[in-house]
PDB file of N, CA and C in Angstrom:
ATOM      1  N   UNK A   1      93.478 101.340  45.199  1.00  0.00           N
ATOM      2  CA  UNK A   1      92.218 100.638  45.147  1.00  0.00           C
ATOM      3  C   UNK A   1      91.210 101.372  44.290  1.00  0.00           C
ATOM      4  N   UNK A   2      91.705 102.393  43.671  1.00  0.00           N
ATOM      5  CA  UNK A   2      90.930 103.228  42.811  1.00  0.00           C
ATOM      6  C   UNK A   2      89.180 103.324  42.729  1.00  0.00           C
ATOM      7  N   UNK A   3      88.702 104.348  43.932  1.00  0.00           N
ATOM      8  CA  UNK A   3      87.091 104.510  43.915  1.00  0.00           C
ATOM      9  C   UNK A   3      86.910 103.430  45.010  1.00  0.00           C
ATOM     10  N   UNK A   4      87.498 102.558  45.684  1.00  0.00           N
ATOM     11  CA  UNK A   4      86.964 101.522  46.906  1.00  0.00           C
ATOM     12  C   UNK A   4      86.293 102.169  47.792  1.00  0.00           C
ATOM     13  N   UNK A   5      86.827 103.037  47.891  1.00  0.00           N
ATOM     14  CA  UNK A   5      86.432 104.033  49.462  1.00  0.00           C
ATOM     15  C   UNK A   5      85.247 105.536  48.854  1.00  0.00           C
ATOM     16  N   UNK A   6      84.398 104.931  48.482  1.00  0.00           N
ATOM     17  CA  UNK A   6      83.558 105.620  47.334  1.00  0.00           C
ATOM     18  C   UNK A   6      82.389 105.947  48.394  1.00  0.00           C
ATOM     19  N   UNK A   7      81.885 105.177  48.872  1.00  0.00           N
ATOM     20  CA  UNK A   7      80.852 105.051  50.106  1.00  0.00           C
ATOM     21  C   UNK A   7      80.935 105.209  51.626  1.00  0.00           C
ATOM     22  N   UNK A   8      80.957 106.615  51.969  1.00  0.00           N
ATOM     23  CA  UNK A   8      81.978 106.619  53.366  1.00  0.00           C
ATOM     24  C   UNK A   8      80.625 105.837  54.706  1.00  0.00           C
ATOM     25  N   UNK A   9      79.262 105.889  53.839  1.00  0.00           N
ATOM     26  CA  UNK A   9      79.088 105.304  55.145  1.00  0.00           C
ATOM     27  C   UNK A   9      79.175 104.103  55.401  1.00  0.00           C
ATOM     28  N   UNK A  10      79.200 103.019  54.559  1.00  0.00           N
ATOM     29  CA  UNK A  10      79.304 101.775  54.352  1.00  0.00           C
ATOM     30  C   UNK A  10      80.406 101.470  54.487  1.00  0.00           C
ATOM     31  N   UNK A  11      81.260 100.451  55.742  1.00  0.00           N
ATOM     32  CA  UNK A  11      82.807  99.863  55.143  1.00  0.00           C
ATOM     33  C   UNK A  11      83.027  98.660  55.050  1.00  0.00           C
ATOM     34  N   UNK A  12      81.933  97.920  54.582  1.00  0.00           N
ATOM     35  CA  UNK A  12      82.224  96.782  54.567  1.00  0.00           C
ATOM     36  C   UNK A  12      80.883  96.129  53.145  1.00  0.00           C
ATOM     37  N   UNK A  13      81.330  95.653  52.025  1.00  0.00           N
ATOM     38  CA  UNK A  13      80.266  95.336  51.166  1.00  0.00           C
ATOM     39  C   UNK A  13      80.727  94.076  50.555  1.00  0.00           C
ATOM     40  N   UNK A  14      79.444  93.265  50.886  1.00  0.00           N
ATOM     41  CA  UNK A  14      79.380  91.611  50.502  1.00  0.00           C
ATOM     42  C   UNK A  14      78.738  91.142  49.381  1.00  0.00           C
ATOM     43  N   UNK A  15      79.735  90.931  48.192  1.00  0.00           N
ATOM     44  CA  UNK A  15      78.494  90.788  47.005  1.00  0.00           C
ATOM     45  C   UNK A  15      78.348  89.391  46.398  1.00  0.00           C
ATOM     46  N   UNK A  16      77.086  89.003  46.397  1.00  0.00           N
ATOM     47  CA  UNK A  16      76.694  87.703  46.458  1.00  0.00           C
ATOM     48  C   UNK A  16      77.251  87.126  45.010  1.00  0.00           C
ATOM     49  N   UNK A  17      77.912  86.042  44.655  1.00  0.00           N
ATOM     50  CA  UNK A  17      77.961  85.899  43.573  1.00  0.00           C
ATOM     51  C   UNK A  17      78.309  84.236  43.544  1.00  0.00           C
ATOM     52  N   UNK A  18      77.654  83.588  42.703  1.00  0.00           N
ATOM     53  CA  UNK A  18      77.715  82.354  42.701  1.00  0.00           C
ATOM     54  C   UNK A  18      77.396  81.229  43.386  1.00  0.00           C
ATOM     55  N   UNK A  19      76.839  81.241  44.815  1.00  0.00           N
ATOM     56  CA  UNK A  19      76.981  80.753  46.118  1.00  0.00           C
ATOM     57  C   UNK A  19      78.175  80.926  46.822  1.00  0.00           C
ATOM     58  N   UNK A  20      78.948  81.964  46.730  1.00  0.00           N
ATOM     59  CA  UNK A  20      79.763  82.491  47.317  1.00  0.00           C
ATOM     60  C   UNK A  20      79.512  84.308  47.843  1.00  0.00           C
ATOM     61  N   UNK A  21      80.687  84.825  48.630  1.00  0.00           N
ATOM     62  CA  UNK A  21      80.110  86.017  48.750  1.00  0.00           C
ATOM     63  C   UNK A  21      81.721  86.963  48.613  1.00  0.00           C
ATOM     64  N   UNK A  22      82.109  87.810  47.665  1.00  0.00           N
ATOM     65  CA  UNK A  22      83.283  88.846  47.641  1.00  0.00           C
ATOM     66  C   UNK A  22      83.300  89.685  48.573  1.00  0.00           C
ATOM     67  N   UNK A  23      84.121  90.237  49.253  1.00  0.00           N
ATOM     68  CA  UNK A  23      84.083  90.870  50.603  1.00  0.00           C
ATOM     69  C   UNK A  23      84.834  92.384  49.574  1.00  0.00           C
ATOM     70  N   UNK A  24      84.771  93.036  49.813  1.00  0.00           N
ATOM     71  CA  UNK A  24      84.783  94.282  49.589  1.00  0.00           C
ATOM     72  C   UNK A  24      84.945  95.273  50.650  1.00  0.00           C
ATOM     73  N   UNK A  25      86.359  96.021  51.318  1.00  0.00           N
ATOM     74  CA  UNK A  25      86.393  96.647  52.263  1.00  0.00           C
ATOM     75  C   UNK A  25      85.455  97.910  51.702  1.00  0.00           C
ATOM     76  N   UNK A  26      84.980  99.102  51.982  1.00  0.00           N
ATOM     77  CA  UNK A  26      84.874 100.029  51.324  1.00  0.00           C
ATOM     78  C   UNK A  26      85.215 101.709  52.313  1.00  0.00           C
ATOM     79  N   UNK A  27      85.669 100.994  53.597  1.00  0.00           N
ATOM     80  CA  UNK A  27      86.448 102.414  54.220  1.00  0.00           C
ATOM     81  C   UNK A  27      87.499 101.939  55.010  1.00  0.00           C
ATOM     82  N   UNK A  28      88.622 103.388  55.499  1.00  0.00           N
ATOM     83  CA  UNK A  28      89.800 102.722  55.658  1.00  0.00           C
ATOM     84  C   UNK A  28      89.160 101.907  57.242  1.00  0.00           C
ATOM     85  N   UNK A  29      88.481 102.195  58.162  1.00  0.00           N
ATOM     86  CA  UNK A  29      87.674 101.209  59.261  1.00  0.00           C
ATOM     87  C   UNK A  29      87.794  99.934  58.896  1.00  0.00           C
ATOM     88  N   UNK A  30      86.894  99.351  57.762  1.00  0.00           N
ATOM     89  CA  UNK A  30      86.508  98.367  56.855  1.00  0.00           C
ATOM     90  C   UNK A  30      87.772  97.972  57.042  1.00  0.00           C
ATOM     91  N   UNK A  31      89.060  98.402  56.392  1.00  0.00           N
ATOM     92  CA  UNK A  31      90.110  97.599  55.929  1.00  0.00           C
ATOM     93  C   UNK A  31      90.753  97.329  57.112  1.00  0.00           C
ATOM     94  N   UNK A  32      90.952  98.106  58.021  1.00  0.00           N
ATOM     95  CA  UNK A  32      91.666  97.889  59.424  1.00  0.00           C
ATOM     96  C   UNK A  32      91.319  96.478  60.211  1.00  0.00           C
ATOM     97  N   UNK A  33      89.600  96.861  60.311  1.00  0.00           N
ATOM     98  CA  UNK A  33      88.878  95.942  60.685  1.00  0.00           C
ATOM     99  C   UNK A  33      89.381  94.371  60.311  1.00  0.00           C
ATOM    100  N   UNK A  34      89.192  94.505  59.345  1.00  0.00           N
ATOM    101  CA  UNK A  34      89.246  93.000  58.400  1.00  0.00           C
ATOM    102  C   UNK A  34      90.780  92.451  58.869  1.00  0.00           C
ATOM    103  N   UNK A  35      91.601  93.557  58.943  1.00  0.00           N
ATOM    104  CA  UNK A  35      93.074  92.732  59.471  1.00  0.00           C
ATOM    105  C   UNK A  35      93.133  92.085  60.262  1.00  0.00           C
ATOM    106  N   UNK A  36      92.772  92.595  61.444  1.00  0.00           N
ATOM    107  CA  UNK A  36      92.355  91.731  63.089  1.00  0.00           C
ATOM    108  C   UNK A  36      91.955  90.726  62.466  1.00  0.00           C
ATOM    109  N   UNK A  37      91.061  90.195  61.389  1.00  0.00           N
ATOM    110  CA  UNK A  37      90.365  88.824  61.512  1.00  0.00           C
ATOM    111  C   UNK A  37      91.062  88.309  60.335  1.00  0.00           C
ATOM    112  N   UNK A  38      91.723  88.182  59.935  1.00  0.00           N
ATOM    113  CA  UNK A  38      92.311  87.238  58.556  1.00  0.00           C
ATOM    114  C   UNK A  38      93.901  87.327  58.493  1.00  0.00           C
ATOM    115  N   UNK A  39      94.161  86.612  58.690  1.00  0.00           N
ATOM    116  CA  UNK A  39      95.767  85.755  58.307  1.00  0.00           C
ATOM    117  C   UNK A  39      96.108  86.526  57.392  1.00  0.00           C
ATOM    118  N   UNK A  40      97.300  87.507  57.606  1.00  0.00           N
ATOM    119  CA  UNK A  40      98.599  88.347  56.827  1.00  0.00           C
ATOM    120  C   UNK A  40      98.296  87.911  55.079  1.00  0.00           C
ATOM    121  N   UNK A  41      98.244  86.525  55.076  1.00  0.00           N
ATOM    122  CA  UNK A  41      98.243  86.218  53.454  1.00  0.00           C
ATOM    123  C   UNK A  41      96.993  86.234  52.678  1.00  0.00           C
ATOM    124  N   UNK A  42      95.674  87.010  53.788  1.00  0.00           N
ATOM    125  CA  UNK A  42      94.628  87.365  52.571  1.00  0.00           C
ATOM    126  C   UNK A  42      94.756  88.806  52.547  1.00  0.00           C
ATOM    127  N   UNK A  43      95.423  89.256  52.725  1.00  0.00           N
ATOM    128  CA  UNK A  43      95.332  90.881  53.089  1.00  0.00           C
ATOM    129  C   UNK A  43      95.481  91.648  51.538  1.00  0.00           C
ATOM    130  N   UNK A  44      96.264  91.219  51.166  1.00  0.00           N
ATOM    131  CA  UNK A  44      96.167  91.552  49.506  1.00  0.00           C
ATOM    132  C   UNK A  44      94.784  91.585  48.948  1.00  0.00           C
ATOM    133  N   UNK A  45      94.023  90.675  48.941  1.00  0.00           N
ATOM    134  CA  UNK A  45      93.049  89.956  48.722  1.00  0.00           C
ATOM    135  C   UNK A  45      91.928  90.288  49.066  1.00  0.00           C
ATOM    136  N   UNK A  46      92.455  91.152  50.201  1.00  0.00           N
ATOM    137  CA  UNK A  46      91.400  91.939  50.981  1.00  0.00           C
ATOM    138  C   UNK A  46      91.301  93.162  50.338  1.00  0.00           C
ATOM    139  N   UNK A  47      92.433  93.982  50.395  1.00  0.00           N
ATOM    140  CA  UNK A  47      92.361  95.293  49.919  1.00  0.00           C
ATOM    141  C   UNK A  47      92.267  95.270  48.331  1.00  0.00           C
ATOM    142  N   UNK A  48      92.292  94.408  47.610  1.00  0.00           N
ATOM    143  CA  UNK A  48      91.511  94.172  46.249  1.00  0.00           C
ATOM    144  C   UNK A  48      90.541  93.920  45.808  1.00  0.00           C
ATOM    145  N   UNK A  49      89.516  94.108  47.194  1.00  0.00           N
ATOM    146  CA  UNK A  49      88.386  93.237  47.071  1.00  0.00           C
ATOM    147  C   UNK A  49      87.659  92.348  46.828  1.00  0.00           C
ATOM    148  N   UNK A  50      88.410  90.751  46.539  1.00  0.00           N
ATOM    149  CA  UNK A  50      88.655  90.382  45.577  1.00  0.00           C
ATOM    150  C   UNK A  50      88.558  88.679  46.489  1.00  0.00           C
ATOM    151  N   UNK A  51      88.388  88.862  48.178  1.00  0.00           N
ATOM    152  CA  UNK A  51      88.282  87.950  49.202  1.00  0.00           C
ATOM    153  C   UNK A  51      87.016  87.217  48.801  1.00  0.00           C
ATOM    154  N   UNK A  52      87.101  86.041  48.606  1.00  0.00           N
ATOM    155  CA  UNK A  52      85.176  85.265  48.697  1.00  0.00           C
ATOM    156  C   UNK A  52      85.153  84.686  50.137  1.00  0.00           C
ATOM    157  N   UNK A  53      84.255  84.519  50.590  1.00  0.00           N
ATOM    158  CA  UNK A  53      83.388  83.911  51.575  1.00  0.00           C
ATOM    159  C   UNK A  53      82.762  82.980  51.255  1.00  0.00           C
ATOM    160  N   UNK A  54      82.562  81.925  52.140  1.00  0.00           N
ATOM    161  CA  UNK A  54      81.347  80.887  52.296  1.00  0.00           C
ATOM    162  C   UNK A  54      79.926  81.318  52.945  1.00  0.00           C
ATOM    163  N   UNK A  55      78.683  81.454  52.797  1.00  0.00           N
ATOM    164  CA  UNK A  55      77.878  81.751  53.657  1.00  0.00           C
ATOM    165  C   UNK A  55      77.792  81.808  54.985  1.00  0.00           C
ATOM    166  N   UNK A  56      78.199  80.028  55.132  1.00  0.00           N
ATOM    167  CA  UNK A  56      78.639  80.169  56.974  1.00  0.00           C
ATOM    168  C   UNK A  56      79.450  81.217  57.457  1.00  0.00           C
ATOM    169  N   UNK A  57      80.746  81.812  56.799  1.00  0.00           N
ATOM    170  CA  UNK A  57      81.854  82.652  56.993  1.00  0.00           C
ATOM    171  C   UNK A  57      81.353  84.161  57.203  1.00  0.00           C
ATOM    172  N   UNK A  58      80.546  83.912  55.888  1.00  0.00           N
ATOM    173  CA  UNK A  58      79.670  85.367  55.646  1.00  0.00           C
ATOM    174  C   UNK A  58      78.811  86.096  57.008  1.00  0.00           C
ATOM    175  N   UNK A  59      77.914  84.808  57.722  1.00  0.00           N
ATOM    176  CA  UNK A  59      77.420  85.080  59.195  1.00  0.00           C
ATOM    177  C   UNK A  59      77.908  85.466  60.039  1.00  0.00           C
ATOM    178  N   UNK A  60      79.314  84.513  59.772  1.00  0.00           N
ATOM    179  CA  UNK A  60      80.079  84.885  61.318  1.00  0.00           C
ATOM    180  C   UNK A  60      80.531  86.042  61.463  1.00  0.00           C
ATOM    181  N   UNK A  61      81.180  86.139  60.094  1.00  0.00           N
ATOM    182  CA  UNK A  61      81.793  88.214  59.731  1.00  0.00           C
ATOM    183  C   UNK A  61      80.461  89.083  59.782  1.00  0.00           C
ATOM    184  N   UNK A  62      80.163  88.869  59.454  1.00  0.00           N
ATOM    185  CA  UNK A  62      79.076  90.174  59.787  1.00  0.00           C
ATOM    186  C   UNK A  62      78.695  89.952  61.001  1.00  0.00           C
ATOM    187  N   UNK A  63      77.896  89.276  61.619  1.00  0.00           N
ATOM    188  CA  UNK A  63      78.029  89.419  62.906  1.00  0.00           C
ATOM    189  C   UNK A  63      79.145  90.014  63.715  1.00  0.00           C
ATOM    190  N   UNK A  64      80.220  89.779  63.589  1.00  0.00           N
ATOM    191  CA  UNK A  64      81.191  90.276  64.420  1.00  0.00           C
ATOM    192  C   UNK A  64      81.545  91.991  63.712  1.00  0.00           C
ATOM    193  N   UNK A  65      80.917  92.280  62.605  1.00  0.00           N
ATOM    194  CA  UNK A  65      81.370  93.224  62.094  1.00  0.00           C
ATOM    195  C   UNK A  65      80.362  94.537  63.107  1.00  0.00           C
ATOM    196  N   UNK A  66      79.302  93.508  62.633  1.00  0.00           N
ATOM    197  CA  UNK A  66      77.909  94.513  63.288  1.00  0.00           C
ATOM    198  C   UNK A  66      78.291  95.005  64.436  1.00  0.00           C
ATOM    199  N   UNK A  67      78.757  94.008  65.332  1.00  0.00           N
ATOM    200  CA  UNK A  67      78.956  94.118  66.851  1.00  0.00           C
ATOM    201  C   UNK A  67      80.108  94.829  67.387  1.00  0.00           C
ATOM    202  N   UNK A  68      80.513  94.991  66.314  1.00  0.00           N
ATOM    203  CA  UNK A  68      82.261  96.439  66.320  1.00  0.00           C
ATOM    204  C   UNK A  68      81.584  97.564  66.040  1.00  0.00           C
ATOM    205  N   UNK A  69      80.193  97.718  65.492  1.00  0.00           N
ATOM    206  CA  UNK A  69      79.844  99.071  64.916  1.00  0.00           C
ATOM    207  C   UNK A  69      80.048  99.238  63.338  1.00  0.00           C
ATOM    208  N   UNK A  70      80.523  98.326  62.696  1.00  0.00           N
ATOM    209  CA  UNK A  70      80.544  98.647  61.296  1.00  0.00           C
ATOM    210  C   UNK A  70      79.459  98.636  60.584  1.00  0.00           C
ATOM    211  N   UNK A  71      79.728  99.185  59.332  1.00  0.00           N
ATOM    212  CA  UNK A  71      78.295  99.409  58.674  1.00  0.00           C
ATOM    213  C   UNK A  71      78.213  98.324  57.173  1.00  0.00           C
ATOM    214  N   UNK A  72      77.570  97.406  57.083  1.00  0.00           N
ATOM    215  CA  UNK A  72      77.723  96.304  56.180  1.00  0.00           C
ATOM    216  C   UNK A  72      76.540  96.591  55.087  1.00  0.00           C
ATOM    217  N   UNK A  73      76.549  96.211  53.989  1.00  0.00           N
ATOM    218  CA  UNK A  73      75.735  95.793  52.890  1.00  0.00           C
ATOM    219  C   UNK A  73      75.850  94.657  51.879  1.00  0.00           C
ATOM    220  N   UNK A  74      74.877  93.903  51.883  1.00  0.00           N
ATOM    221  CA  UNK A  74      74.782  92.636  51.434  1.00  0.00           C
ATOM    222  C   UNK A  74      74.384  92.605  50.053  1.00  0.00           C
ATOM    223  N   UNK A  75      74.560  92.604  48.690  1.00  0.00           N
ATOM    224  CA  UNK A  75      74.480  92.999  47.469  1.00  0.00           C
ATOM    225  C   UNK A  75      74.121  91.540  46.894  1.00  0.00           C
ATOM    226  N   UNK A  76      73.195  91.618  45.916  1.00  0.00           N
ATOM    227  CA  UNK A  76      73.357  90.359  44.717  1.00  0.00           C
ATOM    228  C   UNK A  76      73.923  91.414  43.594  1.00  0.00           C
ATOM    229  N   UNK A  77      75.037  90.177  42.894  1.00  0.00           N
ATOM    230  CA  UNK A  77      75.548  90.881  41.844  1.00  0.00           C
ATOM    231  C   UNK A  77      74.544  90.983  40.333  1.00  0.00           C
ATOM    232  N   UNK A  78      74.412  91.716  39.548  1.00  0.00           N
ATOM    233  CA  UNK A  78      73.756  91.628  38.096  1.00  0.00           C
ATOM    234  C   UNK A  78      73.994  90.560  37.357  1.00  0.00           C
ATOM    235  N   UNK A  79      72.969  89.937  36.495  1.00  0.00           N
ATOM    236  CA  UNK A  79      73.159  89.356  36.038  1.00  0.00           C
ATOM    237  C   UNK A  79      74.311  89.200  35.157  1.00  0.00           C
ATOM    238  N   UNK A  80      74.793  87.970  34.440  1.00  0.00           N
ATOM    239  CA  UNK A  80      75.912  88.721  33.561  1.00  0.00           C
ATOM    240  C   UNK A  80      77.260  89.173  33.687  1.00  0.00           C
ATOM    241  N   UNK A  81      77.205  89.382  35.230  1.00  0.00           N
ATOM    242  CA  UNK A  81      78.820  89.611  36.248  1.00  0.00           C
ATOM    243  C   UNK A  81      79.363  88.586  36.826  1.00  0.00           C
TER     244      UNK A  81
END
């Protein structure tokens, strides 16, 4: 995943892009985490960072992320990306 796990306090980063949102594990917590909640066939997808979200989706995961103790950040991407 080269540099994913860059931010040890953060493991979980949501970057806004398009009206969608990329899920970004960013510690091995983060990635564990995310297994419990997503079907075997996004898991790739996951650990590539590379998962989008719907807003509604976006609520529900973080909420449930918060409430495990994880540490989330909500990003708009740069223009241009």
């Amino acid at each position: 995943m080269g540099g994913a796990f860059c931010c040890p306090s953060v493991d979980l980063v949501l970057l806004e892009l398009d009206g969608a949102y990329l899920l970004q594990p960013r510690s091995i917590l983060g990635l564990l985490w995310l297994q419990t909640h997503f079907e075997p066939s996004a898991w790739d997808r996951i650990a590539a960072g590379s998962l989008r979200l719907s807003a509604a989706t976006r609520q529900a995961l973080c909420r449930d992320a918060q409430a495990a103790g994880l540490q989330l950040s909500c990003l708009a991407t740069p223009l241009g990306v």
